[in-house]
C-alpha atoms as a PDB file:
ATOM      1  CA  UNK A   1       0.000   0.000   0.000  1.00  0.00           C
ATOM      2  CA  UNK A   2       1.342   3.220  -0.939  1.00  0.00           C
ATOM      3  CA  UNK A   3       1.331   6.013   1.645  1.00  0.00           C
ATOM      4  CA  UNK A   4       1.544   9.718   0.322  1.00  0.00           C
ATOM      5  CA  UNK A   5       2.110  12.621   3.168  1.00  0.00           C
ATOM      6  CA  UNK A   6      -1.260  13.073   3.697  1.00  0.00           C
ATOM      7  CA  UNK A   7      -1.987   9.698   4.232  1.00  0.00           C
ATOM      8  CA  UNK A   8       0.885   9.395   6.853  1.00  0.00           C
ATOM      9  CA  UNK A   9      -0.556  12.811   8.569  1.00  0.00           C
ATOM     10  CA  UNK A  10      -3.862  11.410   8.907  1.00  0.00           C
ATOM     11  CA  UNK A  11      -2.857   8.008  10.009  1.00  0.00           C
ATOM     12  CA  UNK A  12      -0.518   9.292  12.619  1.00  0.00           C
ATOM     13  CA  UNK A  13      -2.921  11.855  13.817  1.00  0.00           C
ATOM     14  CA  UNK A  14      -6.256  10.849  12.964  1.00  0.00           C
ATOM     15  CA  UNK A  15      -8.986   8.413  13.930  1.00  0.00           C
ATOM     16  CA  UNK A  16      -6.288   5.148  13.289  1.00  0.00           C
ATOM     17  CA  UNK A  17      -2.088   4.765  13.628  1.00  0.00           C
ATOM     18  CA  UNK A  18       0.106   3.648  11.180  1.00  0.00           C
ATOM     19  CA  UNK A  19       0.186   0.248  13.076  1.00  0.00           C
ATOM     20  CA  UNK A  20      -3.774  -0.022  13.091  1.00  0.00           C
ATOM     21  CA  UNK A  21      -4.258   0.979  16.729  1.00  0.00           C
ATOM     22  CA  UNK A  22      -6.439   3.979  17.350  1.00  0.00           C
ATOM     23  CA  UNK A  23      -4.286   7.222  18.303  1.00  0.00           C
ATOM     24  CA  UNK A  24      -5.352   7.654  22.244  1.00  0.00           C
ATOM     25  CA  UNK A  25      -5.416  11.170  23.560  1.00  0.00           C
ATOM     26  CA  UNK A  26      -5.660  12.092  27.398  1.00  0.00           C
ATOM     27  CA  UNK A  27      -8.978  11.207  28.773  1.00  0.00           C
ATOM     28  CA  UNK A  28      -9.291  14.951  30.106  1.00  0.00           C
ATOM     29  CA  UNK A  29      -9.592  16.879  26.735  1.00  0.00           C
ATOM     30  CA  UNK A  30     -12.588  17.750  25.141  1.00  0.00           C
ATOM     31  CA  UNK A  31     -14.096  17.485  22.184  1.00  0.00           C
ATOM     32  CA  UNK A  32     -12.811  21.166  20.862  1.00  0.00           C
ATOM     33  CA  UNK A  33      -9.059  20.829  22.623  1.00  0.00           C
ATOM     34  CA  UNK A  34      -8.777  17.248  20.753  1.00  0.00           C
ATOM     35  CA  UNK A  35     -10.044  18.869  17.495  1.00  0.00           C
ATOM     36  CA  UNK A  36      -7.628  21.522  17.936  1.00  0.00           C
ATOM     37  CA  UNK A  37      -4.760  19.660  18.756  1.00  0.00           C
ATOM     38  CA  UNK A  38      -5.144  16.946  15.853  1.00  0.00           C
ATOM     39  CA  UNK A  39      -4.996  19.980  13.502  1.00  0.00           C
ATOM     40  CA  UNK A  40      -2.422  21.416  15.286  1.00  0.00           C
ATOM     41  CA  UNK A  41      -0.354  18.204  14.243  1.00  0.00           C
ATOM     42  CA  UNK A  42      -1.346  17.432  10.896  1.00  0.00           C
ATOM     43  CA  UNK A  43      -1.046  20.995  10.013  1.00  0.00           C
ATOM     44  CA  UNK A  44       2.574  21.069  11.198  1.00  0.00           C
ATOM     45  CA  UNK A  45       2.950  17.423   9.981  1.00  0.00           C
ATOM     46  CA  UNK A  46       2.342  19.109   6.268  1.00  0.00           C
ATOM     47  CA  UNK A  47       3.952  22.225   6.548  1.00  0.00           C
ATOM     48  CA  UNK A  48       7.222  19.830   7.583  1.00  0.00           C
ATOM     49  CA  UNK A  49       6.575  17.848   4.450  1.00  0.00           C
ATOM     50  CA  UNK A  50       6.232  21.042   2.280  1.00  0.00           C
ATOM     51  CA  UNK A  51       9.293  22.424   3.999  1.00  0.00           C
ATOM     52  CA  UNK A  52      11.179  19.260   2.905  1.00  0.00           C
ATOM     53  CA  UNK A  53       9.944  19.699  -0.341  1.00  0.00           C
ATOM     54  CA  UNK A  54      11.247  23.158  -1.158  1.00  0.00           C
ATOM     55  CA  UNK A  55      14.759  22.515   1.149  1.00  0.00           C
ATOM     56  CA  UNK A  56      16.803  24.817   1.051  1.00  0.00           C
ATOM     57  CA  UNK A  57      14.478  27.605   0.968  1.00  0.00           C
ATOM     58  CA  UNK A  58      12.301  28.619   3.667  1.00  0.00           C
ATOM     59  CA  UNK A  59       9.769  31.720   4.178  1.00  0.00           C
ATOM     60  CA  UNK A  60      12.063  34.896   4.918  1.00  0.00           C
ATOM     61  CA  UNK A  61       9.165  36.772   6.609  1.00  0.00           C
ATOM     62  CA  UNK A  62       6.241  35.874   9.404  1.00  0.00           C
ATOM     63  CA  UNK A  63       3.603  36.753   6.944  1.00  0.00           C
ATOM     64  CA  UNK A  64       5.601  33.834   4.001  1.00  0.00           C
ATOM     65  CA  UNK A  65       5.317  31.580   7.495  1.00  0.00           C
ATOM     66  CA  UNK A  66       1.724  32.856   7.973  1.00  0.00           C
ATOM     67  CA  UNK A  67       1.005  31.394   4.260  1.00  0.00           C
ATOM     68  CA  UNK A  68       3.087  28.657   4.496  1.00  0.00           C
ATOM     69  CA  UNK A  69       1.457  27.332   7.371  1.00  0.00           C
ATOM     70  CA  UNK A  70      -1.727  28.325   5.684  1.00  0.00           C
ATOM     71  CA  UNK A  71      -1.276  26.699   2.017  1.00  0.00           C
ATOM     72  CA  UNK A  72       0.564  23.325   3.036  1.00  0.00           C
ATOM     73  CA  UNK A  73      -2.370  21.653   3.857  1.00  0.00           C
ATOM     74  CA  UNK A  74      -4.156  22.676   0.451  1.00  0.00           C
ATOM     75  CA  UNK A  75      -0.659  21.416  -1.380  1.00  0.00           C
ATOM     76  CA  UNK A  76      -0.550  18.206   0.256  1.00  0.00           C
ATOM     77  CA  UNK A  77      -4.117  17.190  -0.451  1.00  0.00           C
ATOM     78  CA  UNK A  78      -4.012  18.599  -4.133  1.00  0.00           C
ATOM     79  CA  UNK A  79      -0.806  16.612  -5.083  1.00  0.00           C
ATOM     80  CA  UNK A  80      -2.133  13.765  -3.270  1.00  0.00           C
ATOM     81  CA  UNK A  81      -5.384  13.765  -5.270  1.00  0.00           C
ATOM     82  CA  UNK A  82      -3.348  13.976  -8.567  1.00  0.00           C
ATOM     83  CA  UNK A  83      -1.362  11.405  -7.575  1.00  0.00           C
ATOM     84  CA  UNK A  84      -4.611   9.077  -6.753  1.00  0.00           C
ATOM     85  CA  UNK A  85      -6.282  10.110  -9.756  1.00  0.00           C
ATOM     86  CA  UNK A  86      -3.158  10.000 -12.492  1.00  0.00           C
ATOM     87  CA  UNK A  87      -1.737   7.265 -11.174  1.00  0.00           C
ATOM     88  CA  UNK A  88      -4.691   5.142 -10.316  1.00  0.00           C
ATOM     89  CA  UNK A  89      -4.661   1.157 -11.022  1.00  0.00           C
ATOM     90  CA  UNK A  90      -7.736   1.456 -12.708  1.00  0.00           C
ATOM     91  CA  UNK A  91      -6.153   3.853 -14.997  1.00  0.00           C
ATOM     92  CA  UNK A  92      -3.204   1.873 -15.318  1.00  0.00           C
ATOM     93  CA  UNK A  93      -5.042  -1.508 -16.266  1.00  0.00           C
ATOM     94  CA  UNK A  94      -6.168  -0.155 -19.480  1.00  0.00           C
ATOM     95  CA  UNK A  95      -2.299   0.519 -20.957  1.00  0.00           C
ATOM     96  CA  UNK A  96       0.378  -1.671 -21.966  1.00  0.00           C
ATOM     97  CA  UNK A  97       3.715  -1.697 -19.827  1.00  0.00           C
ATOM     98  CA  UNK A  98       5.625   0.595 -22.194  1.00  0.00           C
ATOM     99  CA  UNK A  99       2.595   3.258 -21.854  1.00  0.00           C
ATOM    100  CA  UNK A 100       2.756   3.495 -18.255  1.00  0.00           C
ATOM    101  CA  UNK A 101       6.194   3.855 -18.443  1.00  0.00           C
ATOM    102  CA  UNK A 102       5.889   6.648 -20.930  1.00  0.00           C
ATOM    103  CA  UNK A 103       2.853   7.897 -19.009  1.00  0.00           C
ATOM    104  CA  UNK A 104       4.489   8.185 -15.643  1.00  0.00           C
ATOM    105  CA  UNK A 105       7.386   9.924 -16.719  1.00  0.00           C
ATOM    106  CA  UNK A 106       5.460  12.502 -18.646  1.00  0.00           C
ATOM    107  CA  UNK A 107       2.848  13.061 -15.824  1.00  0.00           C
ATOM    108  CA  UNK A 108       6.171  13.638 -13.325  1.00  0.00           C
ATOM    109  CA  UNK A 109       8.196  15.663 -15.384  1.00  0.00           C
ATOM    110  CA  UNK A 110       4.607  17.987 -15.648  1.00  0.00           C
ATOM    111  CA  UNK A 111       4.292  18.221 -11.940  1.00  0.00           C
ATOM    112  CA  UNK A 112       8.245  19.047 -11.466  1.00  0.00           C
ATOM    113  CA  UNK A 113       7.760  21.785 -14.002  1.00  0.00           C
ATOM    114  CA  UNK A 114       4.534  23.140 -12.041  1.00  0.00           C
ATOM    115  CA  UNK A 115       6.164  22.544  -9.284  1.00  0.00           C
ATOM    116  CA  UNK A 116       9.650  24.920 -10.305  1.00  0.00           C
ATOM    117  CA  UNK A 117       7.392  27.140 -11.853  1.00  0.00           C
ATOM    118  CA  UNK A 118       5.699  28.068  -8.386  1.00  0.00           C
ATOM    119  CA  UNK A 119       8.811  27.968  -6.384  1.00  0.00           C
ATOM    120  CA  UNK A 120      10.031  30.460  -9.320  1.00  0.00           C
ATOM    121  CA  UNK A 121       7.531  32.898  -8.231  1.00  0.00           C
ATOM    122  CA  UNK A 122       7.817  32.239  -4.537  1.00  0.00           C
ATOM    123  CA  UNK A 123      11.792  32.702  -4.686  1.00  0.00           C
ATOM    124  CA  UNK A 124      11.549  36.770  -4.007  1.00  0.00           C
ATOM    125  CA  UNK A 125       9.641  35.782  -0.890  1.00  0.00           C
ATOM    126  CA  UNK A 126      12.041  32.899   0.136  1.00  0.00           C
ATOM    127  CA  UNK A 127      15.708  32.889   1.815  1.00  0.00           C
ATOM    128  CA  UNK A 128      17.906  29.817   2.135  1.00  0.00           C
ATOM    129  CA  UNK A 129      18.480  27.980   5.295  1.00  0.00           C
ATOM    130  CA  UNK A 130      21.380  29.633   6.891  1.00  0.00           C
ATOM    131  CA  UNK A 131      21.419  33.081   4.914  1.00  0.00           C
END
């Protein structure tokens, strides 16, 4: 079974764990605290992920953290969904080996070029680690 970020962010902080037990929070939390604090960590969970993905940049202001922190869940779930949908076994059964092949390279070299392309335009609002 393949396991994307968002699918690791939900399984370590949602309803089940990665191991198929059930994530236990204290007893004395309520309903809005354990809301809060399950978004707390799959928020930060994806803004990690999104971090790692544009390394060595980072935001260079609070308001590029502000939108970070604000956009990484969006990203996650949108490259997760084209990943489900364009890569889908269902999708996959109907071509040949050497199509997929084809296929899969094509559909990742256009997500690494809409991928540079945004980092292109975020670059005046990023700095690299250690700058």
């Amino acid at each position: 079974m393949r396991l994307s970020a968002w699918h690791v962010a939900y399984h370590l902080t949602g309803a089940r764990a990665a191991l198929g037990s059930t994530v236990r929070l204290p007893t004395t939390m309520t309903g809005a605290a354990r809301t809060i604090t399950l978004g707390s960590l799959r928020t930060a969970l994806c803004v990690g992920c999104v971090l790692v993905g544009i390394y060595p940049y980072r935001p260079a202001t609070m308001w590029g953290w502000v939108v970070l922190c604000l956009a990484a869940v969006p990203i996650v779930i949108a490259y997760d969904r084209i990943g489900e949908t364009l890569f889908s076994t269902s999708l996959g059964n109907r071509m040949s080996r050497s199509t997929r092949i084809v296929y899969g390279v094509v559909v990742g070299a256009l997500l690494i070029a809409v991928s540079w392309f945004v980092l292109d335009i975020a670059q005046p609002y990023l700095t690299a680690w250690g700058a």
